[in-house]
Protein backbone atom coordinates (compact mmCIF):
# COMPACT_ATOMS: atom_id res chain seq x y z
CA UNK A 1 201.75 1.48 144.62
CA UNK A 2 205.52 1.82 145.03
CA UNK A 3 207.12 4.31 147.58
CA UNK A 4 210.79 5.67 146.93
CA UNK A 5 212.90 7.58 149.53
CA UNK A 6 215.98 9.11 148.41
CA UNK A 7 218.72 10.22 150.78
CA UNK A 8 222.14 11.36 150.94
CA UNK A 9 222.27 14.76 149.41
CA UNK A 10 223.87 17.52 150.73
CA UNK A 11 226.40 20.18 150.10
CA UNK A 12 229.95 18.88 148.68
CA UNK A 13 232.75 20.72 147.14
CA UNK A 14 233.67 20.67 143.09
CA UNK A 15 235.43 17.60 142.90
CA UNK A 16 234.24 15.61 145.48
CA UNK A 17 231.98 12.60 146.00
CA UNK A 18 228.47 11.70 146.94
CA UNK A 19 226.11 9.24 147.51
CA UNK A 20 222.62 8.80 147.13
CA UNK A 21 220.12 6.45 148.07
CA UNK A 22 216.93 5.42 147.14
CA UNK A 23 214.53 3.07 149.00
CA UNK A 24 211.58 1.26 147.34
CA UNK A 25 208.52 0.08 149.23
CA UNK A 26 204.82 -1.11 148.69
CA UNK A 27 204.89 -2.94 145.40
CA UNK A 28 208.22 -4.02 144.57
CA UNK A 29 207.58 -7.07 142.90
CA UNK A 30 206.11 -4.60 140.42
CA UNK A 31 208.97 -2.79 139.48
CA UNK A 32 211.27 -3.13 136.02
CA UNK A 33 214.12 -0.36 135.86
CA UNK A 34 215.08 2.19 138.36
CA UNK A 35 216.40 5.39 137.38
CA UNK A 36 217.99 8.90 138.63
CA UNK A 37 216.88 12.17 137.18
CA UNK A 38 217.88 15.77 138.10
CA UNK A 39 216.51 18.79 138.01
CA UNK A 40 217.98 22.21 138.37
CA UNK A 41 216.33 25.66 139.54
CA UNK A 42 214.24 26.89 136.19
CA UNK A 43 215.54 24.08 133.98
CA UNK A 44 213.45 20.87 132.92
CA UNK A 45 214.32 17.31 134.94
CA UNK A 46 216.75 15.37 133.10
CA UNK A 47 217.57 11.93 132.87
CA UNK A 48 221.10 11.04 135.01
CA UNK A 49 220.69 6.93 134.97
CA UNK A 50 218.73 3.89 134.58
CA UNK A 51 219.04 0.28 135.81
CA UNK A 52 217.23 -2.45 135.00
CA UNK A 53 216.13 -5.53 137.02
CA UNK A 54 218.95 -7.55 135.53
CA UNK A 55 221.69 -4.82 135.74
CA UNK A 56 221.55 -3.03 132.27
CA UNK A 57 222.48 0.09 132.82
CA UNK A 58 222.46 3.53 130.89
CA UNK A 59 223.61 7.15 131.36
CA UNK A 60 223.67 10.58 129.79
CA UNK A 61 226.55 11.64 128.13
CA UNK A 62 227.81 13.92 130.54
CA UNK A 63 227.95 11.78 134.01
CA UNK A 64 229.10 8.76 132.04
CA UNK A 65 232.65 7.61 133.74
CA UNK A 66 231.92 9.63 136.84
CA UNK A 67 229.37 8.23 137.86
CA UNK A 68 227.64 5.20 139.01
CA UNK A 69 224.26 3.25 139.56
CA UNK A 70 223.55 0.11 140.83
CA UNK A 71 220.85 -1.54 142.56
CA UNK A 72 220.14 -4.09 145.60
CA UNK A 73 216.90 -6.42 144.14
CA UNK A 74 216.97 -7.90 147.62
CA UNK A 75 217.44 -4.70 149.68
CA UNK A 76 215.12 -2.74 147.39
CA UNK A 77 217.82 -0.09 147.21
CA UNK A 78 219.03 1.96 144.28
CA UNK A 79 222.27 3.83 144.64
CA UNK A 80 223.76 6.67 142.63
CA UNK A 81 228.20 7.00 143.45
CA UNK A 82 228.92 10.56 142.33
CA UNK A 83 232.29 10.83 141.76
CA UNK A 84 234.53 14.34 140.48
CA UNK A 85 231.56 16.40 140.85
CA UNK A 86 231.05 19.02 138.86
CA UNK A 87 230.20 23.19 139.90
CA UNK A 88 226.90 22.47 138.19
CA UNK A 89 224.57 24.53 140.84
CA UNK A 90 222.16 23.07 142.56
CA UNK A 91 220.25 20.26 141.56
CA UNK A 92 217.29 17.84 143.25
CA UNK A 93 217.98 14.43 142.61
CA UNK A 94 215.16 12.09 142.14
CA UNK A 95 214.69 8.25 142.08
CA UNK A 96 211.51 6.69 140.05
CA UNK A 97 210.81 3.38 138.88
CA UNK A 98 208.54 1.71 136.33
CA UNK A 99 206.71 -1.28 136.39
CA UNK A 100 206.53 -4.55 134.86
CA UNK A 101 202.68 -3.67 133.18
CA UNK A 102 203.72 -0.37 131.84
CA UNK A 103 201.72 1.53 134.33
CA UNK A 104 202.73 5.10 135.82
CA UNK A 105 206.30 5.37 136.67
CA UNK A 106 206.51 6.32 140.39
CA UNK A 107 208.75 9.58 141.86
CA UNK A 108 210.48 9.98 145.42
CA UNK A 109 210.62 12.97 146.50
CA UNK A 110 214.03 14.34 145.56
CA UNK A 111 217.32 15.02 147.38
CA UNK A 112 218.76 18.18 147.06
CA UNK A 113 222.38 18.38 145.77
CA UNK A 114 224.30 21.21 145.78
CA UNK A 115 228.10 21.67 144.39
CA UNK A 116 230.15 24.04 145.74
CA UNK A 117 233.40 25.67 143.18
């Protein structure tokens, strides 16, 4: 099994800049790509970003050029820069990753984000 801990949410104004964490633990070795996915009060979770092992990344349309992911293989970290955030609302951030044999992707817990106008 693989444990994720995200941090670093919190309130920030339109504009601003945050960044979140996410800590991997238990079966590491197992996991392929790392991703961030959002999900706002009432709406469905949505895909933000994805890494893979090698550094391949992707993003949705509408964070792409503000923000950024990257990943730490040898920390077993994966970070998410937020820059010129957006009045959005709130959101909870959340980290997963997938594995190498196609099993279950695994879920932290969330961070909350919220944007202030």
């Amino acid at each position: 099994q693989v444990q994720l801990v995200e941090s670093g949410g919190g309130l920030v104004q339109a504009g601003g800049s945050l960044r979140l964490s996410c800590a991997a633990s238990g079966s590491i070795f197992s996991i392929s790509t790392m991703g961030w996915y959002r999900q706002a009060p009432g709406k469905l979770r949505e895909l933000v970003a994805t890494i893979t092992r090698g550094g391949k990344t992707n993003y949705a349309d509408s964070v792409k050029g503000r923000f950024t992911i990257s990943r730490d293989n040898a920390d077993n970290t994966l970070y998410l820069q937020m820059n010129s955030l957006k009045p959005d609302g709130p959101a909870v951030y959340y980290c997963r990753s997938d594995s190498w044999t196609g099993g279950i992707p695994y879920w932290g817990k969330g961070t909350l984000v919220t944007i202030s106008s």
